[in-house]
C-alpha atoms as a PDB file:
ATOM      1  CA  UNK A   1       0.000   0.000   0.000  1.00  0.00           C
ATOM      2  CA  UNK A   2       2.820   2.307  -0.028  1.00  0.00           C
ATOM      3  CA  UNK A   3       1.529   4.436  -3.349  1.00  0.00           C
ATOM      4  CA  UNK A   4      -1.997   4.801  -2.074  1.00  0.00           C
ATOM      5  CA  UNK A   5      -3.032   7.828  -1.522  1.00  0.00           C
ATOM      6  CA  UNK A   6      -4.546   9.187   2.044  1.00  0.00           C
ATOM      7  CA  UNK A   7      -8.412   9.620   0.671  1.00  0.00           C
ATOM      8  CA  UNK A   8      -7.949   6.284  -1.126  1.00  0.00           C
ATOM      9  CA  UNK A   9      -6.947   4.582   2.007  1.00  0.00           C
ATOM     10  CA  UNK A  10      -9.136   6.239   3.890  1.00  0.00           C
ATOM     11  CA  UNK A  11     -12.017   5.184   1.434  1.00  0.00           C
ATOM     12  CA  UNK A  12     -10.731   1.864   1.589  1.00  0.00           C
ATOM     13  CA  UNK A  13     -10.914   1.983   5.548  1.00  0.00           C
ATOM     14  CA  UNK A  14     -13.959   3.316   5.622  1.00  0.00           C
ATOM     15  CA  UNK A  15     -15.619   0.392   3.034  1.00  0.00           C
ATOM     16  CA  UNK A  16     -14.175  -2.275   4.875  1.00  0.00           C
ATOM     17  CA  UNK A  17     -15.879  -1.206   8.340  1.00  0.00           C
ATOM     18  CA  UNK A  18     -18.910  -1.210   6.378  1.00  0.00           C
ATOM     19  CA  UNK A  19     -18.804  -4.864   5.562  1.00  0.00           C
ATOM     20  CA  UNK A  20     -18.939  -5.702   9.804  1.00  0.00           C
ATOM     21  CA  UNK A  21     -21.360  -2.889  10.176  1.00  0.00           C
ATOM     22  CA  UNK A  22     -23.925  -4.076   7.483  1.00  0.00           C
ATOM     23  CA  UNK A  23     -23.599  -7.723   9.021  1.00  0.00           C
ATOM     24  CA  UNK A  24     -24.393  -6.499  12.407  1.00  0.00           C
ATOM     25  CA  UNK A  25     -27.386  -3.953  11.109  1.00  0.00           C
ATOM     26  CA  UNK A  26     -28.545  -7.217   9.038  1.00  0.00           C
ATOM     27  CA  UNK A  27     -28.342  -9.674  12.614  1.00  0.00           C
ATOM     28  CA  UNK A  28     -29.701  -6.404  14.789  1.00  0.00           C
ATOM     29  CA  UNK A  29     -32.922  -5.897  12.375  1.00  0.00           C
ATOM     30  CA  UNK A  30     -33.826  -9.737  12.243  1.00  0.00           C
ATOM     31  CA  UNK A  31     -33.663  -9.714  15.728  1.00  0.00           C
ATOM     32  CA  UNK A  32     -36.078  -7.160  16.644  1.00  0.00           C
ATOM     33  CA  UNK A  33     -39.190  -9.361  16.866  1.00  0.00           C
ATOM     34  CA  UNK A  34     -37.517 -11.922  18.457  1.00  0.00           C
ATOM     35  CA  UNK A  35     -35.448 -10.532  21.529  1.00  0.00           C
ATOM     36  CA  UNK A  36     -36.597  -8.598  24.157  1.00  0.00           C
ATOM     37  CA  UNK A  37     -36.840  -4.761  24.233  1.00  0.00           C
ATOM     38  CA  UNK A  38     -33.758  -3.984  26.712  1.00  0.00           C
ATOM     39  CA  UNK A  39     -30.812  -6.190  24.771  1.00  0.00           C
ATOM     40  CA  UNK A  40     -32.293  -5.079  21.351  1.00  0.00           C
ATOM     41  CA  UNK A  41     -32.058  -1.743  22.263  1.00  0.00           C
ATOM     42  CA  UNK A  42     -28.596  -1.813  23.833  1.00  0.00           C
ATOM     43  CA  UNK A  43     -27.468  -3.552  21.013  1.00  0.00           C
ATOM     44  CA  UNK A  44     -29.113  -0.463  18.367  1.00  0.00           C
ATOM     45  CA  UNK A  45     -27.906   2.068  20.801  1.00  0.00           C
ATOM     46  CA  UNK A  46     -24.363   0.911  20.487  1.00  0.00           C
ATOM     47  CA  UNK A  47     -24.551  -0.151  16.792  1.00  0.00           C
ATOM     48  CA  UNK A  48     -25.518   3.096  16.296  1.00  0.00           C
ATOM     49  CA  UNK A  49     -23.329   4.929  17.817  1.00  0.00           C
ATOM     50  CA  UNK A  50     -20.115   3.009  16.845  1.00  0.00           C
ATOM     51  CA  UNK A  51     -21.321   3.278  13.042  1.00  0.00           C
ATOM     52  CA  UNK A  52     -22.395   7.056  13.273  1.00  0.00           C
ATOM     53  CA  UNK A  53     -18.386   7.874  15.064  1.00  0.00           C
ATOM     54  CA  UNK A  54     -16.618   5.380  12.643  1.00  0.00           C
ATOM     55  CA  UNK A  55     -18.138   6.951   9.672  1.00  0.00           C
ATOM     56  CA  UNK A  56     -17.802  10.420  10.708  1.00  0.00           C
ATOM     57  CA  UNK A  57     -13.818   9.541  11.795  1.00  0.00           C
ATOM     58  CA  UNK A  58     -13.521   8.278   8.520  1.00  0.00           C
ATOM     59  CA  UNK A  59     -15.427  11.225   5.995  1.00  0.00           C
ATOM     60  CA  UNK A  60     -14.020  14.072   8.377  1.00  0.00           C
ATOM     61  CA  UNK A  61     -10.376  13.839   6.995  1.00  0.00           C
ATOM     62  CA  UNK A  62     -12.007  13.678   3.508  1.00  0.00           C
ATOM     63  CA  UNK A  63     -14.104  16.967   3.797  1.00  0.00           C
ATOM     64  CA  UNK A  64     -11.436  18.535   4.953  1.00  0.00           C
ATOM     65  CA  UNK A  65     -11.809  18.201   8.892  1.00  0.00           C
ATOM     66  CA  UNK A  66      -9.480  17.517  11.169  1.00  0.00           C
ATOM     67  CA  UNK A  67     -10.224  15.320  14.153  1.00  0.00           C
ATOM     68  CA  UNK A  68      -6.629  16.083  16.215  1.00  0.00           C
ATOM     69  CA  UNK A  69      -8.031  19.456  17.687  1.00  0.00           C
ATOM     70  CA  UNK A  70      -7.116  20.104  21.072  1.00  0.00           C
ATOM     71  CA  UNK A  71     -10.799  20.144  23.306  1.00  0.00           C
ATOM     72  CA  UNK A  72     -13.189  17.832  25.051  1.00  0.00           C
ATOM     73  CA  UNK A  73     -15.242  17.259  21.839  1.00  0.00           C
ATOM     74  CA  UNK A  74     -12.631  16.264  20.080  1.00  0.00           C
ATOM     75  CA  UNK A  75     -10.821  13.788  23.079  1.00  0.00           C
ATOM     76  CA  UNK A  76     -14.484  12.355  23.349  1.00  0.00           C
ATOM     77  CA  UNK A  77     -15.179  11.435  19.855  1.00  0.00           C
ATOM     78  CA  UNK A  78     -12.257   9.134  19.796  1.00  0.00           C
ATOM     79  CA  UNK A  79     -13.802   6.749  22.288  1.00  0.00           C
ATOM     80  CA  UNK A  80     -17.590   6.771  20.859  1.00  0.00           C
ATOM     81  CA  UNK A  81     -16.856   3.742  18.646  1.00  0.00           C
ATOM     82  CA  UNK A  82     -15.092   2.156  21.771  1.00  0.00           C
ATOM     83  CA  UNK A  83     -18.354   2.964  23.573  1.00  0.00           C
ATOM     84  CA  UNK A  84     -20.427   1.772  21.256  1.00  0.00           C
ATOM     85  CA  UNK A  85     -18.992  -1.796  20.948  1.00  0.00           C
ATOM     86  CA  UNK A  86     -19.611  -2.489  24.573  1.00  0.00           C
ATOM     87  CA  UNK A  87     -23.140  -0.962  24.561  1.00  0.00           C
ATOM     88  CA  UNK A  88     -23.621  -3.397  21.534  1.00  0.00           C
ATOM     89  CA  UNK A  89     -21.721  -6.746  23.254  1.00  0.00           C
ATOM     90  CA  UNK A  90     -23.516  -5.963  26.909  1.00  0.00           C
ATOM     91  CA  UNK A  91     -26.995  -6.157  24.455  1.00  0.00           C
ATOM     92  CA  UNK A  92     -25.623  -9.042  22.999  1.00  0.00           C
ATOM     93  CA  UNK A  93     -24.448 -10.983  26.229  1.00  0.00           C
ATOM     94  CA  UNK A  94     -27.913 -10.280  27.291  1.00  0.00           C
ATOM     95  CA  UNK A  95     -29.426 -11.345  24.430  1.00  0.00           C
ATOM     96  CA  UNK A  96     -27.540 -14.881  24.876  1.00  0.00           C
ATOM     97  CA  UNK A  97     -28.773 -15.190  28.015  1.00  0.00           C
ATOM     98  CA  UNK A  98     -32.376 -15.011  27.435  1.00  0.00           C
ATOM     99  CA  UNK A  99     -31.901 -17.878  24.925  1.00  0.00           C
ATOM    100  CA  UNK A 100     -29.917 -19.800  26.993  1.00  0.00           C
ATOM    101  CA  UNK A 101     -33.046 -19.331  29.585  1.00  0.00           C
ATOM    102  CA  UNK A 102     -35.242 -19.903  26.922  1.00  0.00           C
ATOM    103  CA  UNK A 103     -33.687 -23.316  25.721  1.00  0.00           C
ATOM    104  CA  UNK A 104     -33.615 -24.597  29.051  1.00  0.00           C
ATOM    105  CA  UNK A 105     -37.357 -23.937  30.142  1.00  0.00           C
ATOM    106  CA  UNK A 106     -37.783 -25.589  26.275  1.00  0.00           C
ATOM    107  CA  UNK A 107     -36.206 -28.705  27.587  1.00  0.00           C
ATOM    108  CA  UNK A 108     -38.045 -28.241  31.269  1.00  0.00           C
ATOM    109  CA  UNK A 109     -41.541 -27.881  29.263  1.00  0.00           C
ATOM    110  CA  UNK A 110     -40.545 -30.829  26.799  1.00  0.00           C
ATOM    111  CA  UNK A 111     -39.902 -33.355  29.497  1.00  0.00           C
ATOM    112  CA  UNK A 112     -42.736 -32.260  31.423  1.00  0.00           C
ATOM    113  CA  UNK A 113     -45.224 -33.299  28.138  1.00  0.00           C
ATOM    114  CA  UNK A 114     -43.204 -36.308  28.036  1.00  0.00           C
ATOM    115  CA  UNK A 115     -43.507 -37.217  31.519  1.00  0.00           C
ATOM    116  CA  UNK A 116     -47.392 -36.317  31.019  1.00  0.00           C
ATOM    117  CA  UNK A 117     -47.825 -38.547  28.175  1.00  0.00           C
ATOM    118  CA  UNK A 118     -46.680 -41.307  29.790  1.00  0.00           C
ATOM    119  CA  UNK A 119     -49.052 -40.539  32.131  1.00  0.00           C
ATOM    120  CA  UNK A 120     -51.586 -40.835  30.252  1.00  0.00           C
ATOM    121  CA  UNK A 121     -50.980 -43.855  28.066  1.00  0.00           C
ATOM    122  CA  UNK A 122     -50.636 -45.749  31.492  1.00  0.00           C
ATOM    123  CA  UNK A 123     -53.788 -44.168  32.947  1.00  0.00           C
ATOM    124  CA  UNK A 124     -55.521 -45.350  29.254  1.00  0.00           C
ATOM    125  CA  UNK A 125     -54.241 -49.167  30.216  1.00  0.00           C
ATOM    126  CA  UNK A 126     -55.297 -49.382  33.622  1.00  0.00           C
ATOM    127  CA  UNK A 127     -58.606 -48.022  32.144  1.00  0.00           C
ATOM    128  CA  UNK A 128     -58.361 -50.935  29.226  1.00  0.00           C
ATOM    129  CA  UNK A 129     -58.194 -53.302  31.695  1.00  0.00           C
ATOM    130  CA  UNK A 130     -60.916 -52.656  33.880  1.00  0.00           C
ATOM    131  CA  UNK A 131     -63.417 -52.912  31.336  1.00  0.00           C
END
């Protein structure tokens, strides 16, 4: 890469953080009917804050902006994306654990029908046999 130019680089930055964001956005909007409303909303919050501050990091240099100013703004913006990945893997981890809950009271619930079934086939021979 050493004739690339900075915009061309930056470009090329830029368009490969789009490639994780898109398959995150794509996982995030399937998951909105399914999850609950707190990890699906951590998970948006922090998708879209680390997309919003990786874009902007990346078109600022092109439009002319610089992001090395001294000021609070400026010392800030450089940990939004930072931010913004743990807002989206605390949603996540949350997310997990509601389907780990979820498979398990699955299992509970399918033993308990088979348990019930059983139940009831012996309950149908005991009846068999009396008449």
């Amino acid at each position: 890469m050493a004739g690339m130019s900075p915009p061309i680089f930056q470009f090329l930055t830029l368009f490969g953080s789009l490639v994780f964001f898109v398959a995150q956005w794509t996982g995030v909007t399937f998951l909105r009917r399914s999850s609950a409303k707190l990890p699906w909303t951590l998970m948006v919050a922090g998708l879209l804050t680390s997309t919003s501050a990786v874009v902007f990091m990346q078109l600022a240099p092109m439009l002319g902006m610089s992001l090395f100013r001294s000021g609070r703004f400026y010392e800030w913006w450089w940990i939004l994306p930072s931010f913004g990945n743990l807002t989206f893997a605390l949603g996540f981890a949350l997310h997990g654990l509601q389907m780990a809950h979820a498979s398990q009271r699955q299992g509970e619930l399918e033993q308990l029908v088979s348990a019930m079934s059983e139940e009831m086939d012996r309950l149908r021979e005991g009846i068999t046999k009396i008449s």
